[in-house]
N, C-alpha and C. Protein backbone atom coordinates (compact mmCIF):
# COMPACT_ATOMS: atom_id res chain seq x y z
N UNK A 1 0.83 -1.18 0.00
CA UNK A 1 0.00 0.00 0.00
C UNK A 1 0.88 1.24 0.00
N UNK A 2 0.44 2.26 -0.77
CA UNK A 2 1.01 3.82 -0.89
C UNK A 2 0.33 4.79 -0.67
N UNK A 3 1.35 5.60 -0.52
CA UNK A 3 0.00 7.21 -0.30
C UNK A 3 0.06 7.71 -1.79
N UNK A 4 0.53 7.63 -2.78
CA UNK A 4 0.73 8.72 -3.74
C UNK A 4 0.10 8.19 -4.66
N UNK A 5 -1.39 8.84 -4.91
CA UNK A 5 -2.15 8.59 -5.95
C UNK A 5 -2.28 9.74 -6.86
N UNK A 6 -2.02 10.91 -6.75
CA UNK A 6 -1.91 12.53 -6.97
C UNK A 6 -2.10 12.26 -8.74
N UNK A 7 -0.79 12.02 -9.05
CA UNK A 7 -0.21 12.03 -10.34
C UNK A 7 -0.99 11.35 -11.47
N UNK A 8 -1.59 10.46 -11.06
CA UNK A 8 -2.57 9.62 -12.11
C UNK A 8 -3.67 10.61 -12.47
N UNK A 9 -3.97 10.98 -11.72
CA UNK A 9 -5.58 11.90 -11.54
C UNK A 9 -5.05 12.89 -12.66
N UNK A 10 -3.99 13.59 -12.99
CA UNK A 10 -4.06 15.16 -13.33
C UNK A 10 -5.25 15.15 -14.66
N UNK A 11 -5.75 14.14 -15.43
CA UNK A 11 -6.74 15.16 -16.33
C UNK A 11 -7.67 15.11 -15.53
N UNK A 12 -8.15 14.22 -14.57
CA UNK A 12 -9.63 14.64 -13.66
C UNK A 12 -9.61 15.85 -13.49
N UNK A 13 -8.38 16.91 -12.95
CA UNK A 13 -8.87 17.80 -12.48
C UNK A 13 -9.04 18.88 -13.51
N UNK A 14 -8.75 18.90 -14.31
CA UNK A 14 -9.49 19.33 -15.87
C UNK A 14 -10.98 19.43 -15.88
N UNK A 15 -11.78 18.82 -15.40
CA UNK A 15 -12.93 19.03 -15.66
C UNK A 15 -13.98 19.37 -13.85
N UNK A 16 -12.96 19.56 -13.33
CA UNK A 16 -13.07 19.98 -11.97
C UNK A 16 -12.87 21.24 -11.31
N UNK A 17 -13.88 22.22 -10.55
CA UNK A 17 -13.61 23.29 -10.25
C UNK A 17 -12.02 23.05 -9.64
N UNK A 18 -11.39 24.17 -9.56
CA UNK A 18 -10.10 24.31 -8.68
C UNK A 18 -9.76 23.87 -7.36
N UNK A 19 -9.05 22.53 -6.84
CA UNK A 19 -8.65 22.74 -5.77
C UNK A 19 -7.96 23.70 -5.09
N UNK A 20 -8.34 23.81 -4.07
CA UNK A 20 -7.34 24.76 -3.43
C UNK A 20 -6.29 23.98 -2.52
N UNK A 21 -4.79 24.05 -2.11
CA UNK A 21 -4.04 22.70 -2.37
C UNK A 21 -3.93 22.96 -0.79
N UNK A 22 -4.08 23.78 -0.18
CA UNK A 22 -4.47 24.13 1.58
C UNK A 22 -5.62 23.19 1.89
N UNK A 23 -6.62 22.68 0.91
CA UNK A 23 -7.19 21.54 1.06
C UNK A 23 -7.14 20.27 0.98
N UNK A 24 -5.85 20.03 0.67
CA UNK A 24 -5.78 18.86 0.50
C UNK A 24 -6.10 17.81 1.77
N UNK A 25 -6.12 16.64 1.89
CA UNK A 25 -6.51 16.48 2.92
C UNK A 25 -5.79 14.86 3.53
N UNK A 26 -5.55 14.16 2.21
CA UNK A 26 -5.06 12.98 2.41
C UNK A 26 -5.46 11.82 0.96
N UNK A 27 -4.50 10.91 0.77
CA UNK A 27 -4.10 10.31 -0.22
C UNK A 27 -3.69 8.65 -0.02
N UNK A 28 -4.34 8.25 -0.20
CA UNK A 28 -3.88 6.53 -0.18
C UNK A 28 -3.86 5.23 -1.19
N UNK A 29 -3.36 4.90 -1.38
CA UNK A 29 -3.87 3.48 -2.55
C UNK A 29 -3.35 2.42 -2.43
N UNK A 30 -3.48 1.45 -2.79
CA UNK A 30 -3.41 -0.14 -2.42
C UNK A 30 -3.30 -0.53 -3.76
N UNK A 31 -2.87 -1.93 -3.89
CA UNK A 31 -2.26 -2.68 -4.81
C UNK A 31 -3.15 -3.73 -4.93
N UNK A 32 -3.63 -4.14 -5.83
CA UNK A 32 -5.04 -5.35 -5.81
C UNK A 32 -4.64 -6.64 -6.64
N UNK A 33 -4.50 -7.75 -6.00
CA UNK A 33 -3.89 -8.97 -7.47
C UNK A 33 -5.71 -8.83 -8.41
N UNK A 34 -5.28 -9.87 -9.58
CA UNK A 34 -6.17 -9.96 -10.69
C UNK A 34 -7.03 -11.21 -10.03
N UNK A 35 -7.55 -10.87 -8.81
CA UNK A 35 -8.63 -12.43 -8.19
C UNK A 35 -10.00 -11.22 -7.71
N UNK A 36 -10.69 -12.34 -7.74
CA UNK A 36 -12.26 -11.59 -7.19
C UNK A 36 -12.30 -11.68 -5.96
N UNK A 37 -11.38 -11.73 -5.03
CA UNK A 37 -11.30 -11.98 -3.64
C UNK A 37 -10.77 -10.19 -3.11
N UNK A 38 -10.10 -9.87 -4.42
CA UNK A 38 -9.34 -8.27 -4.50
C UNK A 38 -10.91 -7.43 -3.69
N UNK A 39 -11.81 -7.64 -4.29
CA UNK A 39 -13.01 -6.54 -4.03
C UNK A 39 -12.87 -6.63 -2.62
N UNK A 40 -13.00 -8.00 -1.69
CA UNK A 40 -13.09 -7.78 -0.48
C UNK A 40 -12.32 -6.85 0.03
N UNK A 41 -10.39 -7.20 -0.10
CA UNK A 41 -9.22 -5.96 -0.12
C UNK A 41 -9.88 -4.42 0.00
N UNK A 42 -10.22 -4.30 -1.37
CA UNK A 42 -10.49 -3.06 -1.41
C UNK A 42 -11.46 -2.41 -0.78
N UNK A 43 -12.45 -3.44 0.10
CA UNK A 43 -13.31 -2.65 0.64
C UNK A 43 -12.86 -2.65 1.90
N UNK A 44 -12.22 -3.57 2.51
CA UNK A 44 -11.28 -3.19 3.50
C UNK A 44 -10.36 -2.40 3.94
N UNK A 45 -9.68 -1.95 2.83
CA UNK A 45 -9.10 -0.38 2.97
C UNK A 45 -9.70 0.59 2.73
N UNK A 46 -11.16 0.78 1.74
CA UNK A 46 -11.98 1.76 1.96
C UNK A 46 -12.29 1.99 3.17
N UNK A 47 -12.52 1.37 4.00
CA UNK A 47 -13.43 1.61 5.13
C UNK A 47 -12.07 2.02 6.44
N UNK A 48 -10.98 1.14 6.27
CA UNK A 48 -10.06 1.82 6.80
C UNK A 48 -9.78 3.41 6.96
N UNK A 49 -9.28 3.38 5.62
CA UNK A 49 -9.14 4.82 4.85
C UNK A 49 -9.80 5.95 5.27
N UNK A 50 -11.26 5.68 5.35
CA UNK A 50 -12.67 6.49 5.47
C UNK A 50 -12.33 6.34 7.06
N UNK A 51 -12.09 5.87 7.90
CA UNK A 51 -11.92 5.82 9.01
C UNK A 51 -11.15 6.96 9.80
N UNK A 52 -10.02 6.73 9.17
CA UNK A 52 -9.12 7.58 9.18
C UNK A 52 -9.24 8.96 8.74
N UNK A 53 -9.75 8.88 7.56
CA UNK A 53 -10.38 10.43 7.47
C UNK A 53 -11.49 11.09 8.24
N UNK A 54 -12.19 10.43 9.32
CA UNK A 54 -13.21 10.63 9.61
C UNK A 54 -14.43 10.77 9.02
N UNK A 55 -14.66 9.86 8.13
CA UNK A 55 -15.63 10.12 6.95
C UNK A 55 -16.82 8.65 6.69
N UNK A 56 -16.65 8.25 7.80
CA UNK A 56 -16.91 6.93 8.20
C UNK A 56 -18.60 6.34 7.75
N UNK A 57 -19.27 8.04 7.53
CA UNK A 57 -20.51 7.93 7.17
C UNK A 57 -20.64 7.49 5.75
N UNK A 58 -19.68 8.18 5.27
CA UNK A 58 -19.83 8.31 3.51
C UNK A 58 -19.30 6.62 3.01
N UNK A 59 -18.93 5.78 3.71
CA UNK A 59 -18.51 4.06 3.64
C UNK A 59 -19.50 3.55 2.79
N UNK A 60 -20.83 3.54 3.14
CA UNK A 60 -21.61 2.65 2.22
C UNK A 60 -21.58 3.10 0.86
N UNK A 61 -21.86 4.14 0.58
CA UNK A 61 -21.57 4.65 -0.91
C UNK A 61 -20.28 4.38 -1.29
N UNK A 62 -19.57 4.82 -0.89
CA UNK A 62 -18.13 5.33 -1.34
C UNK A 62 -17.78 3.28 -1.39
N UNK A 63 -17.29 2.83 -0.67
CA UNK A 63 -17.49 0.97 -0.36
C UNK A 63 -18.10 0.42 -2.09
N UNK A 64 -19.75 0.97 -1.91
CA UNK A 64 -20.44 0.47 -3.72
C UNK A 64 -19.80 0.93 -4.40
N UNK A 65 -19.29 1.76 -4.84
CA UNK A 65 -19.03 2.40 -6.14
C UNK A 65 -17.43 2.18 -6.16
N UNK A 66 -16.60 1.43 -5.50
CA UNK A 66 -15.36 0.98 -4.97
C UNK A 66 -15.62 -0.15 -5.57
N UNK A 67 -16.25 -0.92 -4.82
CA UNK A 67 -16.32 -2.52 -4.90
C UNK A 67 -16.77 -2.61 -7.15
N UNK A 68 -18.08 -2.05 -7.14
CA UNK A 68 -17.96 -2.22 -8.85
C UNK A 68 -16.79 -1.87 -9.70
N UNK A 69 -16.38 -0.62 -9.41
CA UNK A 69 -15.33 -0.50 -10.12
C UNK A 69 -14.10 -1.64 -9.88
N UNK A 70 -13.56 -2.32 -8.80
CA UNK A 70 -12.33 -3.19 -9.16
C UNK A 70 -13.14 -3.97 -9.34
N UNK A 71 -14.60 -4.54 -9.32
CA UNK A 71 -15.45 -5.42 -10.17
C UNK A 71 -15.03 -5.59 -11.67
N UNK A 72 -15.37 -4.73 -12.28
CA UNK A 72 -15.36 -4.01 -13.63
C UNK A 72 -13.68 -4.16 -14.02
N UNK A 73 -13.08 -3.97 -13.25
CA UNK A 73 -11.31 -3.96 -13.71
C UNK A 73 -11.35 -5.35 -13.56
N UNK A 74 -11.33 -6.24 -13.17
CA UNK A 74 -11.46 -7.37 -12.88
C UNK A 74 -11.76 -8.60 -13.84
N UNK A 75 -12.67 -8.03 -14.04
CA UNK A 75 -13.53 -8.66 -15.18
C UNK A 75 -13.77 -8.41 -16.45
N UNK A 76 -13.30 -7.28 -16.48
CA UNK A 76 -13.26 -6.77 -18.21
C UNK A 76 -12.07 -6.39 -18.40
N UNK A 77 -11.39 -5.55 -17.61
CA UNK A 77 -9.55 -5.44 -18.08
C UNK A 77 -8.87 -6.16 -17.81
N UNK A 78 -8.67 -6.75 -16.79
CA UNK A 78 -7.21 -7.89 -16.76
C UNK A 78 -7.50 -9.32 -17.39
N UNK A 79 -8.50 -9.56 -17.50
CA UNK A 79 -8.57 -10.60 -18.40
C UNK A 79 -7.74 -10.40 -19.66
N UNK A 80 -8.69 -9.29 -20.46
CA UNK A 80 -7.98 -8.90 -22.14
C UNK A 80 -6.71 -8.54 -22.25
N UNK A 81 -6.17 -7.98 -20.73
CA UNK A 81 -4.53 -8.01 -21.23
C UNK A 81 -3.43 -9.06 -20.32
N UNK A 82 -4.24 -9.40 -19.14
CA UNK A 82 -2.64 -10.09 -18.43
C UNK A 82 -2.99 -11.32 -19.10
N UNK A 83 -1.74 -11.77 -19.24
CA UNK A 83 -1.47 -13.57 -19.92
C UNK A 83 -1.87 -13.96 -18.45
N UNK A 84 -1.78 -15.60 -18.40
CA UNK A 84 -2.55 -16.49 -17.69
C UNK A 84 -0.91 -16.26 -16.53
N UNK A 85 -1.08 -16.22 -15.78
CA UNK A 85 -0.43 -16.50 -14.75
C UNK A 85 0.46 -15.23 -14.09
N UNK A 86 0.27 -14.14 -15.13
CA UNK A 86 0.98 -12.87 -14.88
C UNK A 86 0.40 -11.83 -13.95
N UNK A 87 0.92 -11.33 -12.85
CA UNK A 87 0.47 -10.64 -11.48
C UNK A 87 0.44 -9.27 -12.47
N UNK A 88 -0.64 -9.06 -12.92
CA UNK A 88 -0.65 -7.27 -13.52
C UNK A 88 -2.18 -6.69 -12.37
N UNK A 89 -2.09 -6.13 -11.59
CA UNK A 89 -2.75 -5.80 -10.46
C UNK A 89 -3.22 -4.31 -11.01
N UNK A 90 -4.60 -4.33 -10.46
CA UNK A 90 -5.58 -3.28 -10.46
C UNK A 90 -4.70 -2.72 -9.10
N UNK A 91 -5.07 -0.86 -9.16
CA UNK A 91 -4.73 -0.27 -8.11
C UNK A 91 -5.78 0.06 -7.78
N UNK A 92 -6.31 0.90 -6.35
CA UNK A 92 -7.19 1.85 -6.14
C UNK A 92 -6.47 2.81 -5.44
N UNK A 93 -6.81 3.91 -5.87
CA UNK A 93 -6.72 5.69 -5.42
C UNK A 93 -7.82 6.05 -4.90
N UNK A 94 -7.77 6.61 -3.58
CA UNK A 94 -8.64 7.00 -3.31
C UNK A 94 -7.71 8.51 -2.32
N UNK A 95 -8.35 9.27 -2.37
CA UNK A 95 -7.53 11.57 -2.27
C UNK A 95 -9.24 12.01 -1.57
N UNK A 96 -8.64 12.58 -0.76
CA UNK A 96 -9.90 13.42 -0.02
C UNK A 96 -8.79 15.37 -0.13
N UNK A 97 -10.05 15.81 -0.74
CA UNK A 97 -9.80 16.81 0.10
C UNK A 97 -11.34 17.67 0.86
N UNK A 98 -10.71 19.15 0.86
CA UNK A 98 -11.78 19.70 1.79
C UNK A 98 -13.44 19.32 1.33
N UNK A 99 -13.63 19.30 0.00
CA UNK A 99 -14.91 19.29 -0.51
C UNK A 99 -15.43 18.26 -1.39
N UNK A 100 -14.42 17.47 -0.99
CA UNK A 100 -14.67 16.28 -2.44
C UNK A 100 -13.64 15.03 -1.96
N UNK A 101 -14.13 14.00 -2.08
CA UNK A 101 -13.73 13.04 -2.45
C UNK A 101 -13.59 11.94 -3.44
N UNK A 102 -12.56 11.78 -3.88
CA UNK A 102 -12.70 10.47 -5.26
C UNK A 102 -11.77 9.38 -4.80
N UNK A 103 -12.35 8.61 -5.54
CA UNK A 103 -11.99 7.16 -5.77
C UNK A 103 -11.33 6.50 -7.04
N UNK A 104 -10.38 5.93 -7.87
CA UNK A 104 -10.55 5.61 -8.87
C UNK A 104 -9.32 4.86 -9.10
N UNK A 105 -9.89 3.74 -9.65
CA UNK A 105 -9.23 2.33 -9.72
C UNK A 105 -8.38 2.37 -11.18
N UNK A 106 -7.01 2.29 -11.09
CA UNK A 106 -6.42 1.72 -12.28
C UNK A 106 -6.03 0.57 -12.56
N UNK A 107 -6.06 0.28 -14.28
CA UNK A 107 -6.28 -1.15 -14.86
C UNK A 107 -5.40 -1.68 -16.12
N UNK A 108 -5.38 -2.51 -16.26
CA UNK A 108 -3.67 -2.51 -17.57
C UNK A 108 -4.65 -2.57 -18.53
N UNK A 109 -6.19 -2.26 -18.89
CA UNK A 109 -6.77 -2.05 -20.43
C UNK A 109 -7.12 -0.65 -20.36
N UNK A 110 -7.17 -0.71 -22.16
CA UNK A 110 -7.43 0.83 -22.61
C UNK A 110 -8.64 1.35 -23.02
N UNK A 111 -9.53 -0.44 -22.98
CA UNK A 111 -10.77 -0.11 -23.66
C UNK A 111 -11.79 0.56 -22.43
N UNK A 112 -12.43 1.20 -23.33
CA UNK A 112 -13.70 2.19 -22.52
C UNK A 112 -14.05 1.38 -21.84
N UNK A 113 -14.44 1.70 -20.13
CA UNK A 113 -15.79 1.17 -19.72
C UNK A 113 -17.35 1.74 -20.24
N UNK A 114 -17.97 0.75 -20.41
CA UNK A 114 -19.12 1.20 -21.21
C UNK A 114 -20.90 0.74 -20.27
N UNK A 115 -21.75 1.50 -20.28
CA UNK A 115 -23.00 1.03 -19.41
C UNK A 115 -23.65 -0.01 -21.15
N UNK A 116 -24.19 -0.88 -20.66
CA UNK A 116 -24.98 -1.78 -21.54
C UNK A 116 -26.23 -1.07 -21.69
N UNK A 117 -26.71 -1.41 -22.64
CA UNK A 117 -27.97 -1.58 -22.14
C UNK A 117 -28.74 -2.56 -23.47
N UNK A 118 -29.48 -3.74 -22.65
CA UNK A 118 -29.82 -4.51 -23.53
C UNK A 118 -31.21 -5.40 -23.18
N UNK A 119 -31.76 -6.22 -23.62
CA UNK A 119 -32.70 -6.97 -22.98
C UNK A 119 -31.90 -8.42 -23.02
N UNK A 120 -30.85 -8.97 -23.20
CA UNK A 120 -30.12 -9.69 -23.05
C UNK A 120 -30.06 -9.57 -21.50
N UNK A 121 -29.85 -10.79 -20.67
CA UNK A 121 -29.81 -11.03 -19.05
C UNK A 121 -28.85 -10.58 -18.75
N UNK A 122 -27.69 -11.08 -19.53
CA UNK A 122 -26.77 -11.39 -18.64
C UNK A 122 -25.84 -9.78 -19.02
N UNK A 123 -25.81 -9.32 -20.20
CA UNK A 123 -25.86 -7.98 -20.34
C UNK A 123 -26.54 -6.77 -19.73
N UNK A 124 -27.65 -7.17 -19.00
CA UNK A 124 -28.22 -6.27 -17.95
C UNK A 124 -27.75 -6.60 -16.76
N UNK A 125 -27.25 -7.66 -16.11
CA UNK A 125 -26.49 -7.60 -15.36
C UNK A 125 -25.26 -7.33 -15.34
N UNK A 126 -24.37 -7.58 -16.09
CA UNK A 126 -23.33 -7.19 -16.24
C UNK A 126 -22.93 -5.80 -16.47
N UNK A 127 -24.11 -4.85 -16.75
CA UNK A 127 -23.63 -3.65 -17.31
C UNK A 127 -24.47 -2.44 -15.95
N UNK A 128 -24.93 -3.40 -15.22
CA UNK A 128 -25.59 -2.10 -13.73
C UNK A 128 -24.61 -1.20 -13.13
N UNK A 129 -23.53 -2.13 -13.30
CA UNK A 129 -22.17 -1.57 -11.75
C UNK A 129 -22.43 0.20 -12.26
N UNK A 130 -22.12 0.14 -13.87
CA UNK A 130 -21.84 1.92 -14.25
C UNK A 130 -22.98 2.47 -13.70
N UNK A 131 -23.80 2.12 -13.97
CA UNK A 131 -25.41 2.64 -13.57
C UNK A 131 -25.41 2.97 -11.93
N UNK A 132 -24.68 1.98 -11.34
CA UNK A 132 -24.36 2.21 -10.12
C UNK A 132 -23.73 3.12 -9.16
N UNK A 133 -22.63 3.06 -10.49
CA UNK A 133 -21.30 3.78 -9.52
C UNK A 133 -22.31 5.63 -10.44
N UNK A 134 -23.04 5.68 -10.91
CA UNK A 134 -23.65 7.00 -11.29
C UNK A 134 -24.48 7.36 -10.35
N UNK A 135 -24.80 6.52 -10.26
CA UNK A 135 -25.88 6.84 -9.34
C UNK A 135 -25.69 7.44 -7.55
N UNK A 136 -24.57 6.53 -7.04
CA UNK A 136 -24.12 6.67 -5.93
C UNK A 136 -23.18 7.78 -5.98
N UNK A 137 -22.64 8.54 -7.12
CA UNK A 137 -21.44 9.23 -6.90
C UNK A 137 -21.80 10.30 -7.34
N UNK A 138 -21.05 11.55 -7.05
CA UNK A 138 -21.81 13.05 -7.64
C UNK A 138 -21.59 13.13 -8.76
N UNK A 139 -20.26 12.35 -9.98
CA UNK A 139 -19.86 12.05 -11.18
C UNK A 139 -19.12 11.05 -11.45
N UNK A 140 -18.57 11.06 -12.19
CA UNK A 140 -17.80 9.73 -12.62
C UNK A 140 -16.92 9.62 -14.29
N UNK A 141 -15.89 9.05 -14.22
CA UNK A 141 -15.41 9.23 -15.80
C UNK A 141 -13.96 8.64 -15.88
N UNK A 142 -13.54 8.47 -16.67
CA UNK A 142 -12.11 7.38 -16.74
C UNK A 142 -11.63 8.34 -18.02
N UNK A 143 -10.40 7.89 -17.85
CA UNK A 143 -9.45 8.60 -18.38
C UNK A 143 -8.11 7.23 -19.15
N UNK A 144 -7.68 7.65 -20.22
CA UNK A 144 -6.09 6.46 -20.60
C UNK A 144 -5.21 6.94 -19.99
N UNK A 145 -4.33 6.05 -19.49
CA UNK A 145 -2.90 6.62 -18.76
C UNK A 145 -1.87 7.33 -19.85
N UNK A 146 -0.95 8.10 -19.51
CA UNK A 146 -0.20 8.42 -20.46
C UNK A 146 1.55 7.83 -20.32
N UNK A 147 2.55 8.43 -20.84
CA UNK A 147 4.17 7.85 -20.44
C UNK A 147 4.16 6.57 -20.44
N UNK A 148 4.79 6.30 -19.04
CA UNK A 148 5.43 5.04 -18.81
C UNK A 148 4.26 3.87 -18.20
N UNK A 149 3.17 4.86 -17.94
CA UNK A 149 1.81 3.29 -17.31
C UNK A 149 0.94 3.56 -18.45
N UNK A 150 0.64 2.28 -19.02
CA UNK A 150 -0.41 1.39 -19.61
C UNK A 150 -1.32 1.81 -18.72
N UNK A 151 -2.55 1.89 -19.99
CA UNK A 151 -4.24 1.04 -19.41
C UNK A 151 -4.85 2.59 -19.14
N UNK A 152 -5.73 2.71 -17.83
CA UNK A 152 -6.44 3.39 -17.93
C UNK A 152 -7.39 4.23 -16.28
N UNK A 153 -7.81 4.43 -16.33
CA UNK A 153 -8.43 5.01 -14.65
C UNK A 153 -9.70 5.34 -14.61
N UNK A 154 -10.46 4.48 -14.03
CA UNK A 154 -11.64 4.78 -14.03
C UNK A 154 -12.34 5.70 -12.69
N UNK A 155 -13.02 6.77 -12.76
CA UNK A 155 -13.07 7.38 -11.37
C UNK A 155 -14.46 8.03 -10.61
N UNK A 156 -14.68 8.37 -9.65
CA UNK A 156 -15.80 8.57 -9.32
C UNK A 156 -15.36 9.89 -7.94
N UNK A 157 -16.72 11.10 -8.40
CA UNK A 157 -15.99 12.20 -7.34
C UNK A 157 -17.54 11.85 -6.23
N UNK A 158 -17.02 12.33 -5.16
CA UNK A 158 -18.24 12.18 -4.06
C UNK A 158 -18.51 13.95 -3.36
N UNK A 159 -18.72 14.40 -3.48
CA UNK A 159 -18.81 16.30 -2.80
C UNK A 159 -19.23 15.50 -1.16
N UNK A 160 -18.26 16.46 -0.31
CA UNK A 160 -18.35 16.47 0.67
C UNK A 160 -18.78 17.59 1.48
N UNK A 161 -20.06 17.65 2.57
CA UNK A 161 -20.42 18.68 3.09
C UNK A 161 -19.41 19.16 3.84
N UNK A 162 -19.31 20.43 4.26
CA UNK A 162 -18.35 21.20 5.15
C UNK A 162 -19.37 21.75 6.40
N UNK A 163 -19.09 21.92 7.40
CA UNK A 163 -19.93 23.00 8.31
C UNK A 163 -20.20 24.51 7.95
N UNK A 164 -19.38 25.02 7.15
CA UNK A 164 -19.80 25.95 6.68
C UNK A 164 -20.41 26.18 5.52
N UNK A 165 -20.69 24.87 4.24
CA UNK A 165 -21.41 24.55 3.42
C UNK A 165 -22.84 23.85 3.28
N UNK A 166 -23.96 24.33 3.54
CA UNK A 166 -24.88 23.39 3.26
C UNK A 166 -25.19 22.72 2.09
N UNK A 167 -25.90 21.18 2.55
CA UNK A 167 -26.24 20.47 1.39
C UNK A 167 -26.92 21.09 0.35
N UNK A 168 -26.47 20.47 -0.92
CA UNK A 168 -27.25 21.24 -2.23
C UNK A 168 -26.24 22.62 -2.22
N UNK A 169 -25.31 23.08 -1.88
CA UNK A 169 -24.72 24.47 -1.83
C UNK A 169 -23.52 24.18 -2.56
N UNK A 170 -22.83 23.00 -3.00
CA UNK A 170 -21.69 22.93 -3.74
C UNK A 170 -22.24 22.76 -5.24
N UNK A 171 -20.93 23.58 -5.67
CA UNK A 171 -21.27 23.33 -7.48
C UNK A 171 -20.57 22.43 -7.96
N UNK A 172 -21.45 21.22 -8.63
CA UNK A 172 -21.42 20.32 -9.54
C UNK A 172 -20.23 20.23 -10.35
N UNK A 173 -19.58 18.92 -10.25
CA UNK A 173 -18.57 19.23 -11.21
C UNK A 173 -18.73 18.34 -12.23
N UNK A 174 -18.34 19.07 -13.69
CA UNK A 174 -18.32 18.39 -14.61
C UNK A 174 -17.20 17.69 -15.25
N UNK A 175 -17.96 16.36 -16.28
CA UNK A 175 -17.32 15.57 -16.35
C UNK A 175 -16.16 15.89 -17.18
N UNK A 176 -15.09 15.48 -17.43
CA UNK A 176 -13.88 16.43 -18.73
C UNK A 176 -14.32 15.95 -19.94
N UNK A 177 -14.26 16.69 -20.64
CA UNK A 177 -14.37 16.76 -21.99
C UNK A 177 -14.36 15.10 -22.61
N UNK A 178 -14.78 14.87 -23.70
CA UNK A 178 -14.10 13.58 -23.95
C UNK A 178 -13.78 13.88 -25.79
N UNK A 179 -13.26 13.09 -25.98
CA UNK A 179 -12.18 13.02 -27.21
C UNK A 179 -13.03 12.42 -28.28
């Protein structure tokens, strides 16, 4: 496990009002192997994490929209790129600052995550998590890595109330541009 998730993020904040860096607040990420046992991991350091930040309320959301996403890496990216026996590990990032929190899992594929939508079963199941992680999160959006890391980052922002902010009083951030 590391603290330095900073650097992956920089186009998120492209489509994000301005941090102010006196807000920052704290930074952590973990290392996930390519098994479905990883989700448990990761929700185990979510809730850690959230602990530690004192944010202990925001767990059940923040936990769902965690758990689908290394779902989703799991199951749709490391399959298509790690060969059979090769440790290429999903990360999760998860950065608080004063007004916001995100989450967002990186993956060694480049292809889009995409919401389904179909009358096919198993395609309606398979394609809720996005529906999910939208639903639970104030936005959401993935990005390709650039340089020296492969693959890609999928992410989700959460707005956090302040005592001096009431609910409904923060402005919305939008998603970045897409290509």
């Amino acid at each position: 496990m590391g603290t330095n998730g900073s650097t992956v993020l920089a186009p998120l904040r492209q489509g994000l009002p301005p941090i102010d860096p006196s807000g920052a607040a704290g930074a952590a990420s973990c290392s996930l192997p390519p098994r479905y046992e990883a989700v448990r991991s990761a929700r185990e350091f979510t809730r850690t994490t959230l602990g530690q930040w004192e944010l202990d309320e925001r767990f059940d959301d923040v936990a769902l929209v965690v758990s689908e996403l290394v779902t989703n890496a799991l199951r749709h990216a490391v399959p298509d790129v790690a060969p059979a026996g090769q440790d290429r590990p999903v990360r999760l990032h998860l950065m608080r600052w004063n007004t916001r929190l995100v989450c967002a899992v990186r993956d060694p594929s480049r292809i889009s995550p995409e919401t389904r939508e179909s009358d096919d079963e198993y395609a309606a199941e398979s394609g809720r998590g996005l529906f999910l992680v939208e639903s639970f999160s104030d936005t959401w959006g993935w990005h390709p890595l650039a340089g020296t890391l492969s693959g890609k980052v999928v992410w989700a922002v959460f707005l956090l109330r302040t005592p001096e902010v009431p609910a409904g009083a923060l402005p919305g951030p939008a998603l970045p541009a897409e290509d």
